[in-house]
Protein backbone atom coordinates (compact mmCIF):
# COMPACT_ATOMS: atom_id res chain seq x y z
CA UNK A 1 227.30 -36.42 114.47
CA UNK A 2 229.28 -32.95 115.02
CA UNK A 3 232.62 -33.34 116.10
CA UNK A 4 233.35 -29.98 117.36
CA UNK A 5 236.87 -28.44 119.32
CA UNK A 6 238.08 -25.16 119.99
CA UNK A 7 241.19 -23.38 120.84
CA UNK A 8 241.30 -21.22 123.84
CA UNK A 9 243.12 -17.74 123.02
CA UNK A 10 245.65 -17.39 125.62
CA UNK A 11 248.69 -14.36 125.98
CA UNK A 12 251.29 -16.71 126.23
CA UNK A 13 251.56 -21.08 126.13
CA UNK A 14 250.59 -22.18 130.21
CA UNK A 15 253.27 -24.06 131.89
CA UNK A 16 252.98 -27.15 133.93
CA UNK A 17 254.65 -27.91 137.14
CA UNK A 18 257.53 -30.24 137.17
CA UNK A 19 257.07 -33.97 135.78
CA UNK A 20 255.96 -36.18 139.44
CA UNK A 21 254.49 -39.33 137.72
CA UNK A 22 251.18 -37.98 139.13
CA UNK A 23 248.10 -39.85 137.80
CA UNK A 24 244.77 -38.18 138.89
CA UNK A 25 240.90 -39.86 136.78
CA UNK A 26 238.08 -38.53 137.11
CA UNK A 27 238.18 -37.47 139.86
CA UNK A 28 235.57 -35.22 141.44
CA UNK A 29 236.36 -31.64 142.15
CA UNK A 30 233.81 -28.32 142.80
CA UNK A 31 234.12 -26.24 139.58
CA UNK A 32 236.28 -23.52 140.80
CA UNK A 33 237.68 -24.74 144.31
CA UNK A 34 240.89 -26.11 144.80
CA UNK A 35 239.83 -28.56 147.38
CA UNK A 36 241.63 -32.29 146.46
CA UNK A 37 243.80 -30.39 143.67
CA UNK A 38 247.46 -31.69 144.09
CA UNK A 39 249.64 -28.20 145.15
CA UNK A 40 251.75 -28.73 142.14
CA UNK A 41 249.15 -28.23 140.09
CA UNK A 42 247.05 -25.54 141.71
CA UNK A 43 248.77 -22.63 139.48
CA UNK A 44 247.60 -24.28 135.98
CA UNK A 45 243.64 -24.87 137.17
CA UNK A 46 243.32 -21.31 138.33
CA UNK A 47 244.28 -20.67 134.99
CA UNK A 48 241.72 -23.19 133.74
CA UNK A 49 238.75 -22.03 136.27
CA UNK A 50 239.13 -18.66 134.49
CA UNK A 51 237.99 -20.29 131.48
CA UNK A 52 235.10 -22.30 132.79
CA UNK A 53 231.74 -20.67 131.98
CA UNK A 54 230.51 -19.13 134.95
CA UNK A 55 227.12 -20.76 135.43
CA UNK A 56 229.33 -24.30 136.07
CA UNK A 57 231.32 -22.69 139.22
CA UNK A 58 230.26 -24.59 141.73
CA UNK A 59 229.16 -27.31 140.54
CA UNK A 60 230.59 -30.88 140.28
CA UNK A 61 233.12 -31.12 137.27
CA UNK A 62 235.81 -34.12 137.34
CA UNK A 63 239.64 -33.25 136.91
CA UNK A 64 242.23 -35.87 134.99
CA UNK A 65 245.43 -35.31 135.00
CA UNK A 66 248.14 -38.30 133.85
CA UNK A 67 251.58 -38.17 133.26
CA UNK A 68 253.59 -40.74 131.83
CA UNK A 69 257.20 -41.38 130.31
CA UNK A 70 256.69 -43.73 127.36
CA UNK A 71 259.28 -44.60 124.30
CA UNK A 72 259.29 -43.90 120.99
CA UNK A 73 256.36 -45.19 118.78
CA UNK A 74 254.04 -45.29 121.44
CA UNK A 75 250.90 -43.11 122.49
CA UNK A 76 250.42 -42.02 126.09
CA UNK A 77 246.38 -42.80 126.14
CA UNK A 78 243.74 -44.19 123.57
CA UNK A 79 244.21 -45.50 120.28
CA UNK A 80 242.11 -45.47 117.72
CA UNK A 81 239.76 -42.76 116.82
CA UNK A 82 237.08 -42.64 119.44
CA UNK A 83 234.86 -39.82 121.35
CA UNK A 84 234.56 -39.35 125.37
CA UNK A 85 231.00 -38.64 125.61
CA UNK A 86 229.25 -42.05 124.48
CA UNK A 87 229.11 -45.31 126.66
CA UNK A 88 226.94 -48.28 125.22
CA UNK A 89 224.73 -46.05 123.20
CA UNK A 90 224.07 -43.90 126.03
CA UNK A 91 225.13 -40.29 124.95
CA UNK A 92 225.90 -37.82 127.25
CA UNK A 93 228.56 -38.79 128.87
CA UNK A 94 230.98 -36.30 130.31
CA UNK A 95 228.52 -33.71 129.66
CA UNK A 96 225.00 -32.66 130.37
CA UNK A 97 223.28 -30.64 127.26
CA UNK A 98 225.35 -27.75 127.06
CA UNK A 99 224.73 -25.08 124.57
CA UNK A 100 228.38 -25.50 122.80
CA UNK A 101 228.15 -28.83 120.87
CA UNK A 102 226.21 -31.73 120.09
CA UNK A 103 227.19 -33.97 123.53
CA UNK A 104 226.70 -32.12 127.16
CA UNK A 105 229.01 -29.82 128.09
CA UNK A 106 232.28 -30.57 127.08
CA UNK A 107 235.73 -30.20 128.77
CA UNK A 108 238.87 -27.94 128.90
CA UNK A 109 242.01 -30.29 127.89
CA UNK A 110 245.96 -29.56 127.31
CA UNK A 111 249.08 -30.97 127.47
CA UNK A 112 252.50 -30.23 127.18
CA UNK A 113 253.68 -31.84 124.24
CA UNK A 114 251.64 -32.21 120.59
CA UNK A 115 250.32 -36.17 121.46
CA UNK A 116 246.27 -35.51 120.18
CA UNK A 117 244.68 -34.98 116.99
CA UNK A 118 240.89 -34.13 116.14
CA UNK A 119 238.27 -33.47 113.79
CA UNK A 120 235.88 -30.53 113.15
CA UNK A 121 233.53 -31.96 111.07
CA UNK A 122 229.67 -33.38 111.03
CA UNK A 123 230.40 -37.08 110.14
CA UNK A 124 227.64 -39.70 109.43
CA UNK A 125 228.94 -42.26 111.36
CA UNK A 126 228.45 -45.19 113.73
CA UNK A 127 229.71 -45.27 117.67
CA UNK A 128 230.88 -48.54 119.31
CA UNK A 129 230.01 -49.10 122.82
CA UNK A 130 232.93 -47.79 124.20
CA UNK A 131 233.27 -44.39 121.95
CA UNK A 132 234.88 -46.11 119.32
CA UNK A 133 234.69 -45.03 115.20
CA UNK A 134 235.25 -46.47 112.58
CA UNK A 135 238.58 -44.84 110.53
CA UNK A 136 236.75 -45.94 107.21
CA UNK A 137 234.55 -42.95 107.22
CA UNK A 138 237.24 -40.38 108.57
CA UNK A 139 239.46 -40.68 105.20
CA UNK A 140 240.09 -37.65 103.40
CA UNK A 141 238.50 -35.91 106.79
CA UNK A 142 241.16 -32.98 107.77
CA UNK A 143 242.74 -34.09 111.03
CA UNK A 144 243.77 -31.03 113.23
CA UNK A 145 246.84 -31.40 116.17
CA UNK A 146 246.40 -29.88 118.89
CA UNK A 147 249.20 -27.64 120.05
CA UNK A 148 251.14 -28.06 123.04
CA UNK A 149 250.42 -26.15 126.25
CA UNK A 150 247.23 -24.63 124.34
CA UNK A 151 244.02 -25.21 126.49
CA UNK A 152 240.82 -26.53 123.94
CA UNK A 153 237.23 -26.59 124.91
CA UNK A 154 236.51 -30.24 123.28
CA UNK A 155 232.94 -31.74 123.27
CA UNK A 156 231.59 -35.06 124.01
CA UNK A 157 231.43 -35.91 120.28
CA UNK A 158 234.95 -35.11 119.86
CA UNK A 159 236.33 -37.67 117.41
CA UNK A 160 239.96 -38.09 118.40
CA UNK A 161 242.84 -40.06 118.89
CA UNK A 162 246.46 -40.37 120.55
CA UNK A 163 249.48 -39.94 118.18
CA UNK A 164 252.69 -42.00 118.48
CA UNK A 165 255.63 -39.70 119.82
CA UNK A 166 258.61 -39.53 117.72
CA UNK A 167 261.01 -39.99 120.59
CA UNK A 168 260.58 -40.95 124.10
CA UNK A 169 258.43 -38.62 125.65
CA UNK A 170 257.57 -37.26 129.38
CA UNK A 171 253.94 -36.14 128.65
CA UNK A 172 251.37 -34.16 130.80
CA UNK A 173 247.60 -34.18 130.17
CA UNK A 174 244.76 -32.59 132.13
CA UNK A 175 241.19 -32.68 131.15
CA UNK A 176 238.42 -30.79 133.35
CA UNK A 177 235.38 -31.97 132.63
CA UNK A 178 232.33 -29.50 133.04
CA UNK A 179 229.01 -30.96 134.82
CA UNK A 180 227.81 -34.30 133.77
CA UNK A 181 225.22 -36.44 133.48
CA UNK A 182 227.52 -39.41 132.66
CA UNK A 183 228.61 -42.27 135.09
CA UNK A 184 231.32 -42.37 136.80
CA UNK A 185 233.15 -45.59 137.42
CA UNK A 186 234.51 -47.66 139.94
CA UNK A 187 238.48 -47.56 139.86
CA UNK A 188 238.47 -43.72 139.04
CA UNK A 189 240.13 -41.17 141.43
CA UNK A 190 238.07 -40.29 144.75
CA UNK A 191 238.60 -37.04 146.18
CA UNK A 192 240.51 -36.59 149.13
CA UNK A 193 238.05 -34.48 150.97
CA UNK A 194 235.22 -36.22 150.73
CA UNK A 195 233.80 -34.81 147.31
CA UNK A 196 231.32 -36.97 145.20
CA UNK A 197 230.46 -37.67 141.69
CA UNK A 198 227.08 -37.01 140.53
CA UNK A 199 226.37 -39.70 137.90
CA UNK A 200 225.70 -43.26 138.38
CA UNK A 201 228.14 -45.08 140.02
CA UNK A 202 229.01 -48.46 137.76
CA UNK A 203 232.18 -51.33 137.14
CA UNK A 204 235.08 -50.28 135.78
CA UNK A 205 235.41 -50.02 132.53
CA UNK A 206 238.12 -51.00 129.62
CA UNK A 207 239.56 -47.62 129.10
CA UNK A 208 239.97 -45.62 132.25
């Protein structure tokens, strides 16, 4: 499996808007409109849109965006090494056979503090129904951090993970995901103005 990630080259490090609690999954949005977007965060995804390949604007991507205080020792999302773009051996998820990497289409993530880390690598390895990898086969793998307020195109077969924070932490994350052919499930964030996912529509899942 290629686990693939790239850094966006930007001028300077984006900013995001002031810390509101705000806690946004999945939730549909037309690639390039700002229709649903929360105002606070309408400067950032212009930013964002300008990095979206142009034959996605348009279409139906989903935007994330969760921001949480937390304490020390603690990780603001997922455990464990895992990738986004496999559900119960169906791969795809979160993407839709993009030309970039080995799973769909990707997505543009970045947050404001250093709270991921990843791995470039093609790894024989086994997935667990809900993205899940086993750390036995990732020793001696280099494990790259992702740098704060640094957008990164990250594919489906991402293998990743959250990192503890050394002190408590305010921490903001978005993740636009391009075009999918994944589900989308129940308990995720509808769109205010009436815009709908386009995958299957199932029960909520463990990790949301």
């Amino acid at each position: 499996m290629l686990s693939t990630f790239r850094p966006y080259w930007v001028h300077t490090p984006l900013e995001f808007p002031v810390f509101t609690d705000t806690k946004i999954m999945m939730m549909p949005v037309t690639l390039g409109s700002l229709s649903g977007v929360p105002v606070q965060y309408v400067p950032l995804l212009k930013e964002l849109y300008s990095m979206v390949e142009s034959r996605f604007i348009g279409a139906i991507g989903y935007l994330t965006i969760d921001e949480k205080h937390f304490d020390q020792e603690e990780t603001h999302r997922r455990e464990g090494w895992h990738v986004d773009g496999h559900y119960k051996g169906r791969c795809g998820a979160w993407g839709g056979g993009g030309s970039w990497g080995s799973t769909g289409n990707g997505m543009i993530v970045i947050s404001n503090v250093v709270g991921c880390e990843a791995i470039a690598a093609d790894i024989q390895t086994q997935v667990g129904d809900e993205g899940e990898i086993d750390p036995e086969g990732l020793k001696g793998v280099v494990k790259t951090p992702f740098k704060a307020n640094i957008p990164y195109w990250v594919d489906g077969s991402c293998i990743h993970r959250s990192l503890k924070q050394p002190k408590g932490t305010k921490r903001q994350f978005l993740r636009l995901s391009m075009p999918n052919n994944g589900p989308w499930f129940e308990g995720y964030t509808k769109n205010p103005n009436g815009i709908k996912p386009t995958g299957d529509i199932l029960p909520r899942r463990e990790f949301m």
